[in-house]
N, C-alpha and C. Protein backbone atom coordinates (compact mmCIF):
# COMPACT_ATOMS: atom_id res chain seq x y z
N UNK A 1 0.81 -2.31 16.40
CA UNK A 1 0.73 -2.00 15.00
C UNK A 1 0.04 -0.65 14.83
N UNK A 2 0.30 -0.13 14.16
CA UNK A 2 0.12 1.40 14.10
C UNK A 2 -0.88 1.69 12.33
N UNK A 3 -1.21 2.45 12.42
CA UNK A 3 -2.40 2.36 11.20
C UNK A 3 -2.57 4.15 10.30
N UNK A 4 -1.81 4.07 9.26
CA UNK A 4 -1.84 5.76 8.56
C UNK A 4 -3.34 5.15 7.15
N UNK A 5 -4.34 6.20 7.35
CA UNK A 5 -5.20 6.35 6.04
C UNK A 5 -4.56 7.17 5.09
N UNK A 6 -4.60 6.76 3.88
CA UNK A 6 -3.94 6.72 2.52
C UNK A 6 -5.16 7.55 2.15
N UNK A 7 -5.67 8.74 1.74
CA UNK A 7 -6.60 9.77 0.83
C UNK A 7 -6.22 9.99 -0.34
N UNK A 8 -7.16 10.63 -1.06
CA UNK A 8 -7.51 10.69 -2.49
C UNK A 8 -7.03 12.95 -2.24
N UNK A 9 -7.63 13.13 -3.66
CA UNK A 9 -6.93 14.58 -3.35
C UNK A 9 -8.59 15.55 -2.99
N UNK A 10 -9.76 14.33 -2.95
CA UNK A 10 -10.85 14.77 -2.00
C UNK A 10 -11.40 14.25 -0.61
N UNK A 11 -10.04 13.93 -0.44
CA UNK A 11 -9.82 13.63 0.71
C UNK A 11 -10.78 12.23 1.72
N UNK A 12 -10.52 11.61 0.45
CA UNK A 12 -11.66 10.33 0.94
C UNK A 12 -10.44 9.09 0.95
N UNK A 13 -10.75 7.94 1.92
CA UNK A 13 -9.92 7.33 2.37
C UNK A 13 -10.11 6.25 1.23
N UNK A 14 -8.61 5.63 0.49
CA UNK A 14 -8.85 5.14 -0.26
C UNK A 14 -7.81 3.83 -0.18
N UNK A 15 -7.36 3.65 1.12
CA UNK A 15 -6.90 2.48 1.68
C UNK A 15 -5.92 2.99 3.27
N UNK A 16 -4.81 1.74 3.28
CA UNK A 16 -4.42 2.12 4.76
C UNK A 16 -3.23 1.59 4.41
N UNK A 17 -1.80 2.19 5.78
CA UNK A 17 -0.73 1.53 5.59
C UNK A 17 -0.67 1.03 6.75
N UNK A 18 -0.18 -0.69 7.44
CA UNK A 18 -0.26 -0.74 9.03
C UNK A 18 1.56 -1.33 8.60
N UNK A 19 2.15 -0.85 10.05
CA UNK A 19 3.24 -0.59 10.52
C UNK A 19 3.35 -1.57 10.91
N UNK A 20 3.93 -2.69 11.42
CA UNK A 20 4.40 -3.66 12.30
C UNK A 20 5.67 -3.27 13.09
N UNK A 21 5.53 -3.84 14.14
CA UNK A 21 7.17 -2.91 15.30
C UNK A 21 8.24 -3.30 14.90
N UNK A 22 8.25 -4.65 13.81
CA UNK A 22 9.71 -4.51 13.15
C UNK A 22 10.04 -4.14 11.89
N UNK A 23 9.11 -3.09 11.33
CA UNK A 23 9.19 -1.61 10.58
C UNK A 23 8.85 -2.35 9.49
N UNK A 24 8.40 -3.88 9.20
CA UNK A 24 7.50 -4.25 7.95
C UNK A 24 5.96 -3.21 7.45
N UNK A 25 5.32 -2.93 6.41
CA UNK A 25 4.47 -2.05 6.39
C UNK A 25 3.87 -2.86 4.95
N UNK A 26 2.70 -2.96 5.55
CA UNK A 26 1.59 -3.57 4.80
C UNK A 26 0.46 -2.88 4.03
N UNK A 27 0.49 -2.75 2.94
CA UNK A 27 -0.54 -1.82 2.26
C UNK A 27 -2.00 -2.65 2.07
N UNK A 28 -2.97 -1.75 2.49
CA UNK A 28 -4.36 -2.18 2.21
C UNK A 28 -5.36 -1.44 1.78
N UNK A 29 -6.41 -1.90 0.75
CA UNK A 29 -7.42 -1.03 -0.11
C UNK A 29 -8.29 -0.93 0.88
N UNK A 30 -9.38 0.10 0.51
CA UNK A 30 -10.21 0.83 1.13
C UNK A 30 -10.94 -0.62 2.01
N UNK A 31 -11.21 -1.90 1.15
CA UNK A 31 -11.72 -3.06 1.78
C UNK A 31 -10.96 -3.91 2.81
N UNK A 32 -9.52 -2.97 3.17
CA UNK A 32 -8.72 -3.69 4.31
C UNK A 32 -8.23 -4.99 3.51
N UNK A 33 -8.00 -5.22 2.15
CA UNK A 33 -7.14 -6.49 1.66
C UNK A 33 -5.90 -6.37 1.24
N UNK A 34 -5.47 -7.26 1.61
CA UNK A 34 -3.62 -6.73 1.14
C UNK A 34 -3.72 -6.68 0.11
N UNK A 35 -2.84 -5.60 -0.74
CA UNK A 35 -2.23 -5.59 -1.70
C UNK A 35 -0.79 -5.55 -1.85
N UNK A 36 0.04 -5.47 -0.68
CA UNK A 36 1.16 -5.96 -0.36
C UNK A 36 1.85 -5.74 -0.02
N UNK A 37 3.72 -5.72 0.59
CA UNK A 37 4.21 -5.05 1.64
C UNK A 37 5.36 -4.53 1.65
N UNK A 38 6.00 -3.69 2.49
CA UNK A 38 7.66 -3.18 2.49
C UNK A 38 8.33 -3.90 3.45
N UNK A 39 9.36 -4.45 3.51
CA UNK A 39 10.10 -5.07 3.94
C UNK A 39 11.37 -4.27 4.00
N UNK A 40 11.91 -3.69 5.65
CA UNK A 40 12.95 -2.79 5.63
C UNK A 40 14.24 -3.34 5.57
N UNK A 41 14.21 -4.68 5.85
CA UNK A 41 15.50 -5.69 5.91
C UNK A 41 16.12 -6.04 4.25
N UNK A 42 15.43 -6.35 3.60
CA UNK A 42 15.62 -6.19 2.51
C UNK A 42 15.31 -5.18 1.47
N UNK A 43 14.23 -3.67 1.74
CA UNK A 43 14.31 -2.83 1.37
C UNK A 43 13.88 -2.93 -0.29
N UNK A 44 12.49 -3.83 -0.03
CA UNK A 44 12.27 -3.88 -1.28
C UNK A 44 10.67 -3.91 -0.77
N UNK A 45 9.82 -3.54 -1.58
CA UNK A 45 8.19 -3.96 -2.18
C UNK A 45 7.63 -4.87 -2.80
N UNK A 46 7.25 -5.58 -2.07
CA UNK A 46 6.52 -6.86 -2.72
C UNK A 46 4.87 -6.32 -2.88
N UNK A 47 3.92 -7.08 -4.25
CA UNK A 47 2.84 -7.03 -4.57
C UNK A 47 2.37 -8.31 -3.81
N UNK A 48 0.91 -7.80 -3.77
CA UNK A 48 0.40 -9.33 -2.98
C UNK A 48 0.49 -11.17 -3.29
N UNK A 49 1.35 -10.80 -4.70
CA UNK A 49 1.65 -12.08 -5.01
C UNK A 49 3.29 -12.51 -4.50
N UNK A 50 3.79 -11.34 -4.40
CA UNK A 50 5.31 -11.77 -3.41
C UNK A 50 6.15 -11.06 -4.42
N UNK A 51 5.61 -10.59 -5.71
CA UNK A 51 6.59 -10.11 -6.30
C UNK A 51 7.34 -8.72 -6.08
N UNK A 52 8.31 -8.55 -6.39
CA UNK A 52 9.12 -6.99 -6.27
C UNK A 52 8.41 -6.41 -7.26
N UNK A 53 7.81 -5.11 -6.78
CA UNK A 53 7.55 -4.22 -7.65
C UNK A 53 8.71 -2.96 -7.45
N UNK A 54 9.22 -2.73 -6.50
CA UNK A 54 9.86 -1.70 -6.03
C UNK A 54 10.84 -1.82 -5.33
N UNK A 55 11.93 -1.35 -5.36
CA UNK A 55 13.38 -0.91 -4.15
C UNK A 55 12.75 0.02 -3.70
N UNK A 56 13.07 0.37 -1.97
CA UNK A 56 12.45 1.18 -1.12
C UNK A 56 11.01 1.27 -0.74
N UNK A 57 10.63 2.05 -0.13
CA UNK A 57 9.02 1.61 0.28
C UNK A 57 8.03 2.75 -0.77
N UNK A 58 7.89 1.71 -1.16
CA UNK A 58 6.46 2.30 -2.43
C UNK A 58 4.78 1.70 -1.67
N UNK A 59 4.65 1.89 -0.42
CA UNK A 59 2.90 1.24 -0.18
C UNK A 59 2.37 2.01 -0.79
N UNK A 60 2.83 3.19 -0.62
CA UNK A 60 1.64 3.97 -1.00
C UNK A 60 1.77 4.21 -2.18
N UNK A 61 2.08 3.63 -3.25
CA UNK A 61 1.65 3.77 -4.51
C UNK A 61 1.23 2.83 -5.38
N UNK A 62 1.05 1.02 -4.32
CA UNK A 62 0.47 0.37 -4.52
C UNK A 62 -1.00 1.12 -4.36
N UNK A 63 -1.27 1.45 -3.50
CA UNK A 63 -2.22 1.93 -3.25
C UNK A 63 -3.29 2.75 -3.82
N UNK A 64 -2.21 3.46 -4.17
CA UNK A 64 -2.91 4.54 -5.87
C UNK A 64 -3.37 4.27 -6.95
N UNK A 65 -1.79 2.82 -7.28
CA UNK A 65 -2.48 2.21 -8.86
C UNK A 65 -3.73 1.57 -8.63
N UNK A 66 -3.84 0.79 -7.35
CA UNK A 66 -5.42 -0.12 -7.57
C UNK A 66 -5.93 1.40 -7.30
N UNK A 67 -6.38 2.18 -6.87
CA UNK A 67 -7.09 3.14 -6.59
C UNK A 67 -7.42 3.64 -8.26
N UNK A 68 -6.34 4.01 -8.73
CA UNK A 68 -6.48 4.43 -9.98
C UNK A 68 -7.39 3.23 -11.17
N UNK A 69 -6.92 2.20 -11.14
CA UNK A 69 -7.19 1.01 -11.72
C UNK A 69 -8.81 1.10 -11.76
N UNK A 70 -9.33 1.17 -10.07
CA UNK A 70 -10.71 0.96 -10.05
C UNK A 70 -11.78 2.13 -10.33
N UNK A 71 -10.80 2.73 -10.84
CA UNK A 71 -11.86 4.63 -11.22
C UNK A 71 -11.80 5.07 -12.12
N UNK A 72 -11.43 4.41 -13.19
CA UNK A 72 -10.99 4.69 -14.47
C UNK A 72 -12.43 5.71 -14.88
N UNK A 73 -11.98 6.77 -15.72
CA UNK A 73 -13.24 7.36 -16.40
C UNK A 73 -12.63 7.03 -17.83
N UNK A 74 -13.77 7.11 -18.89
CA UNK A 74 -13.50 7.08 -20.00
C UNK A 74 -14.09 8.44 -20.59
């Protein structure tokens, strides 16, 4: 399993994507918890509840919205 860090645009790690060898790819927040995965066989994005958020591989923008979600400024 292979492991890419997901950064912010100050370059601070703000989760991870891990690879599995049969090209599934699992998105995780900075705390290493799923938030959920790409599936190349069916070519869709599931959220950590199983739902489709996406056709094609969107981890990394699961990744962003909780990122975004948890930094909100007002």
């Amino acid at each position: 399993m292979s492991e890419v860090k997901v950064m912010n645009f100050k370059r601070q790690v703000i989760g991870y994507i891990d690879t599995r060898p049969d090209g599934t790819k699992i998105a995780k927040d900075f705390y290493r918890r799923k938030l959920g995965e790409y599936s190349p066989r069916s070519d869709v994005t599931k959220d950590f509840y199983g739902h489709i958020v996406a056709h094609g591989d969107q981890t990394a923008m699961l990744i962003n919205m909780q990122y975004a979600e948890t930094h909100k400024t007002n």
